[in-house]
Protein backbone atom coordinates (compact mmCIF):
# COMPACT_ATOMS: atom_id res chain seq x y z
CA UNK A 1 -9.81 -12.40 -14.91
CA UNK A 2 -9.14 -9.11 -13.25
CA UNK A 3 -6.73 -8.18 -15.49
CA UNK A 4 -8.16 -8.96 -19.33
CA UNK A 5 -8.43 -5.88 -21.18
CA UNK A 6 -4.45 -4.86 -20.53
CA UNK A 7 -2.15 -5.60 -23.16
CA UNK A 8 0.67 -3.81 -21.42
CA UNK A 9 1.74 -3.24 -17.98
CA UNK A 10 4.84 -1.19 -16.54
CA UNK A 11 5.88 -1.15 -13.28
CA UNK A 12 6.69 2.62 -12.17
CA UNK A 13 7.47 1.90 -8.74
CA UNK A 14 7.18 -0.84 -6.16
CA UNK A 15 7.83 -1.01 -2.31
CA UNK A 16 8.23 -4.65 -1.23
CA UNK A 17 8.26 -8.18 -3.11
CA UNK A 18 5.37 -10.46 -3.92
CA UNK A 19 6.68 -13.08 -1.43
CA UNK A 20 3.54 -13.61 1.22
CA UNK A 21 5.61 -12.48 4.14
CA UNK A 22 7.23 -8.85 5.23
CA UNK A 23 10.77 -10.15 5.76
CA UNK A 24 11.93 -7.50 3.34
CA UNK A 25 10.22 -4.57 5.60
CA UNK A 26 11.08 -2.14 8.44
CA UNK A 27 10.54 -3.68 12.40
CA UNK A 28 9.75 -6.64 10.57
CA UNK A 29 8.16 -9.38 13.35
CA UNK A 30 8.59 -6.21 16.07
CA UNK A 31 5.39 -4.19 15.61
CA UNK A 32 6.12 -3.00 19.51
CA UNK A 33 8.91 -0.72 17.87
CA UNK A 34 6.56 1.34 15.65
CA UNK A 35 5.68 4.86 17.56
CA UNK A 36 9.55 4.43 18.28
CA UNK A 37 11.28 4.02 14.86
CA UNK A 38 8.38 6.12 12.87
CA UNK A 39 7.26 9.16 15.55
CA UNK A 40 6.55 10.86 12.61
CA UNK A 41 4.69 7.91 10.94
CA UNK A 42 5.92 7.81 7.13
CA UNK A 43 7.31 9.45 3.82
CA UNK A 44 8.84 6.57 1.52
CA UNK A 45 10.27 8.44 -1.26
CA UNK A 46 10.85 6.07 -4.29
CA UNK A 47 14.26 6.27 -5.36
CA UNK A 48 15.78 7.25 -2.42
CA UNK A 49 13.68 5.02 0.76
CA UNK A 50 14.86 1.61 1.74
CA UNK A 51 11.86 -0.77 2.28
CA UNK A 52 13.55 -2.34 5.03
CA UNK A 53 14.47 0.74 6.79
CA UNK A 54 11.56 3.28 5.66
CA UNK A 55 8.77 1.29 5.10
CA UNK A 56 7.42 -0.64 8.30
CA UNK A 57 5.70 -3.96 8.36
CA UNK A 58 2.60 -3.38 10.18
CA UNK A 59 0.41 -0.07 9.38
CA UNK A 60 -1.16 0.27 12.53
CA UNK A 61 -4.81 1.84 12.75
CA UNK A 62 -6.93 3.97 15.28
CA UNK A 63 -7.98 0.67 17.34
CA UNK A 64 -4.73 0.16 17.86
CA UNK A 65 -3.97 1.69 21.55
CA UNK A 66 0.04 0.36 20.83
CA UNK A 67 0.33 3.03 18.43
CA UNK A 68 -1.25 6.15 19.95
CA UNK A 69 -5.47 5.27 18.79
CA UNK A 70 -5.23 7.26 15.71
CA UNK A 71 -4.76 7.48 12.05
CA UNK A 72 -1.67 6.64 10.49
CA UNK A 73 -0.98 7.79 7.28
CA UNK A 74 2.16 6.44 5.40
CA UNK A 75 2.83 8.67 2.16
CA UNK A 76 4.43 7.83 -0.80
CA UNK A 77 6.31 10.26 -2.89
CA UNK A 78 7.48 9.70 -6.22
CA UNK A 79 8.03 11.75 -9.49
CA UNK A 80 6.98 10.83 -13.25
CA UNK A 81 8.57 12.52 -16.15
CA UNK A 82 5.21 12.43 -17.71
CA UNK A 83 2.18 11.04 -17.20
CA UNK A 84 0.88 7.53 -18.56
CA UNK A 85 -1.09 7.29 -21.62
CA UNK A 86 -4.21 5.27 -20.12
CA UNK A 87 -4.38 4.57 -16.30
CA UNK A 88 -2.22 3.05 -14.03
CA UNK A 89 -3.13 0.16 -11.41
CA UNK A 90 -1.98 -0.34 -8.11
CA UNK A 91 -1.79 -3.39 -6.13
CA UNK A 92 -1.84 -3.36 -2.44
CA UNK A 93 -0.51 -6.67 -1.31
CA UNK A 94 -1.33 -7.72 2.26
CA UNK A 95 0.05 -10.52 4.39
CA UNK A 96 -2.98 -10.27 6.90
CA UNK A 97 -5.12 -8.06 9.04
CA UNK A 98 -5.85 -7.85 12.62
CA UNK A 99 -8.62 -10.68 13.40
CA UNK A 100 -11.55 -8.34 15.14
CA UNK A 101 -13.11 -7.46 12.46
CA UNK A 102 -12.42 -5.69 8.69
CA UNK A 103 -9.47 -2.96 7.84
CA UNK A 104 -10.33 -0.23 5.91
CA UNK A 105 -7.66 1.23 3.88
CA UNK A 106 -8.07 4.81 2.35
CA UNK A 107 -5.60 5.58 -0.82
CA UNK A 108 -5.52 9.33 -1.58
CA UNK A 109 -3.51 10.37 -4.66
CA UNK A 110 -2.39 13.96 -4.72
CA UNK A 111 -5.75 15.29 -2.51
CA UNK A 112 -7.24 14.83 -6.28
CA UNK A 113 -8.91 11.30 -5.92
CA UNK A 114 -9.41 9.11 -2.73
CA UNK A 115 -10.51 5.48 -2.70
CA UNK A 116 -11.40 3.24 -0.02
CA UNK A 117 -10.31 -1.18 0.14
CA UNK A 118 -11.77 -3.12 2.63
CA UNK A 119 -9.55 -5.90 3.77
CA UNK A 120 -11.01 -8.62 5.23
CA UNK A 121 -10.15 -9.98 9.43
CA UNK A 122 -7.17 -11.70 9.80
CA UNK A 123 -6.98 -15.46 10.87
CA UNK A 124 -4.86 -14.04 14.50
CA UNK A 125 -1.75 -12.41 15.99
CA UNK A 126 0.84 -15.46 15.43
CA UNK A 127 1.07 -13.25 11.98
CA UNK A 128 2.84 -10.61 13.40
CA UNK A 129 5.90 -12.65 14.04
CA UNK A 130 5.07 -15.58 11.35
CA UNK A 131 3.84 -14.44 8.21
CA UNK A 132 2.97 -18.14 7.16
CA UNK A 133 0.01 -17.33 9.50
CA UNK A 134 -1.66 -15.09 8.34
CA UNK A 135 -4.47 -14.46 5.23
CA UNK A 136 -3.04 -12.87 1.88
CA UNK A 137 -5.06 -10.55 0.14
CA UNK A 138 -4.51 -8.13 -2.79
CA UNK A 139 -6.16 -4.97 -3.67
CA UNK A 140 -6.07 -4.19 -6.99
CA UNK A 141 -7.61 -0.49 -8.77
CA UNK A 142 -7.14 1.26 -11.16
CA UNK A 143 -6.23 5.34 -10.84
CA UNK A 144 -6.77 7.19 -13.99
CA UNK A 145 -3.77 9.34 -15.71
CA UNK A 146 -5.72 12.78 -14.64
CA UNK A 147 -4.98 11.74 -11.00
CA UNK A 148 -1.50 12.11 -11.50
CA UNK A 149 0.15 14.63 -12.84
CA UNK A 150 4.36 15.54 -14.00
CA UNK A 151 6.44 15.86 -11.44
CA UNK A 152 5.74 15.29 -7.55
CA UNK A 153 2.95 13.16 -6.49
CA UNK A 154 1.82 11.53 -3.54
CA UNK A 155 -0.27 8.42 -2.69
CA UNK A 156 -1.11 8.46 0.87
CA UNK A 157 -2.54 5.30 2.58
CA UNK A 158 -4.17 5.65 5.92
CA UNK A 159 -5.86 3.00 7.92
CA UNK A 160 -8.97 4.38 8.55
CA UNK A 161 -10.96 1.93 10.57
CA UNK A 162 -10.20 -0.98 12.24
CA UNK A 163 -7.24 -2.22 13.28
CA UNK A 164 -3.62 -3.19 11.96
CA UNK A 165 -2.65 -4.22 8.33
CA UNK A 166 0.68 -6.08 7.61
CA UNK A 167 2.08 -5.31 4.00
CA UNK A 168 3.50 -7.36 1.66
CA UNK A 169 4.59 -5.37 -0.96
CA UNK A 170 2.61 -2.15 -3.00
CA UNK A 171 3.36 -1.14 -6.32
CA UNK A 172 1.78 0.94 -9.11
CA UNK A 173 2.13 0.38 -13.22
CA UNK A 174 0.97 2.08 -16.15
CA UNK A 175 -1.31 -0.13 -18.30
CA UNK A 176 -2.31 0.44 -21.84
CA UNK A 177 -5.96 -0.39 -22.03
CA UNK A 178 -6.31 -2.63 -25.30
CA UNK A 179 -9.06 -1.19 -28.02
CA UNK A 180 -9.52 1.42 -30.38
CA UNK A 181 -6.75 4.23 -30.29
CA UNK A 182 -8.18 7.51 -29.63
CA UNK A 183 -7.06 10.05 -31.93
């Protein structure tokens, strides 16, 4: 299993439920509306952004001629009172993918560490309107603590090649890795 090795996890932030379908998200079934209701494409702040008003469904990439043929990046803003002990691990939870071909996600946290998840072609486009349709997947990695830092940080998530990816929920938690303690 992915996850041996962590005797603790806790949850710092999460946008979305672990439910298989976007219900809970922005435009949710009307990907038409994006370049309308995000012009400016997307800061969530934790804390403060509503999921179902801030954070759209459908993250649309630079295939997609709907949404201007360009990168996309959706940031995420939140503030820690101090940073985790060991690492923390964030899950990207997908509800599908646009069926041409892969979706290439790039996660950069505060300009200091950027990682790229590939997510595999969706089954087809009755997903964007039925999320029974379409082909979970979850991305799971680990960021270490010296990525973050007190205070304001950003993740930023960009579609970088490829087409569309519909969310199902994101989250990051601090995990304690079991072993020896370091003095």
């Amino acid at each position: 299993a992915m996850l041996a090795g962590f005797a603790h996890a806790e949850t710092l932030w999460s946008i979305g439920q672990k439910d298989n379908t976007y219900a809970e998200l922005a435009i949710a079934g009307k990907y038409g509306d994006y370049t309308k209701s995000f012009p400016q494409d997307v800061t969530f702040t934790t804390g403060k952004s509503k999921p179902d008003k801030d954070w759209p469904f459908i993250h649309p990439g630079p295939a997609d001629a709907w949404a201007g043929t360009r990168e996309h990046p959706f940031r995420i803003e939140f503030d820690l009172k101090r940073i985790p002990k060991g690492a923390c691990r964030m899950l990207i939870q997908s509800v599908g993918a646009q069926s041409g071909g892969p979706v290439v996600l790039e996660v950069n946290v505060n300009d200091s560490m950027r990682r790229s998840v590939t997510f595999q072609p969706g089954k087809g486009d009755a997903v964007l309107t039925d999320p029974k349709a379409g082909r979970p997947a979850t991305q799971a990695f680990l960021l270490p603590a010296s990525a973050l830092c007190r205070g304001h940080n950003v993740i930023t998530l960009t579609v970088t090649d490829g087409s569309w990816l519909l969310y199902d929920a994101i989250s990051l938690a601090s995990v304690n890795v079991k072993g020896p303690e370091v003095a």
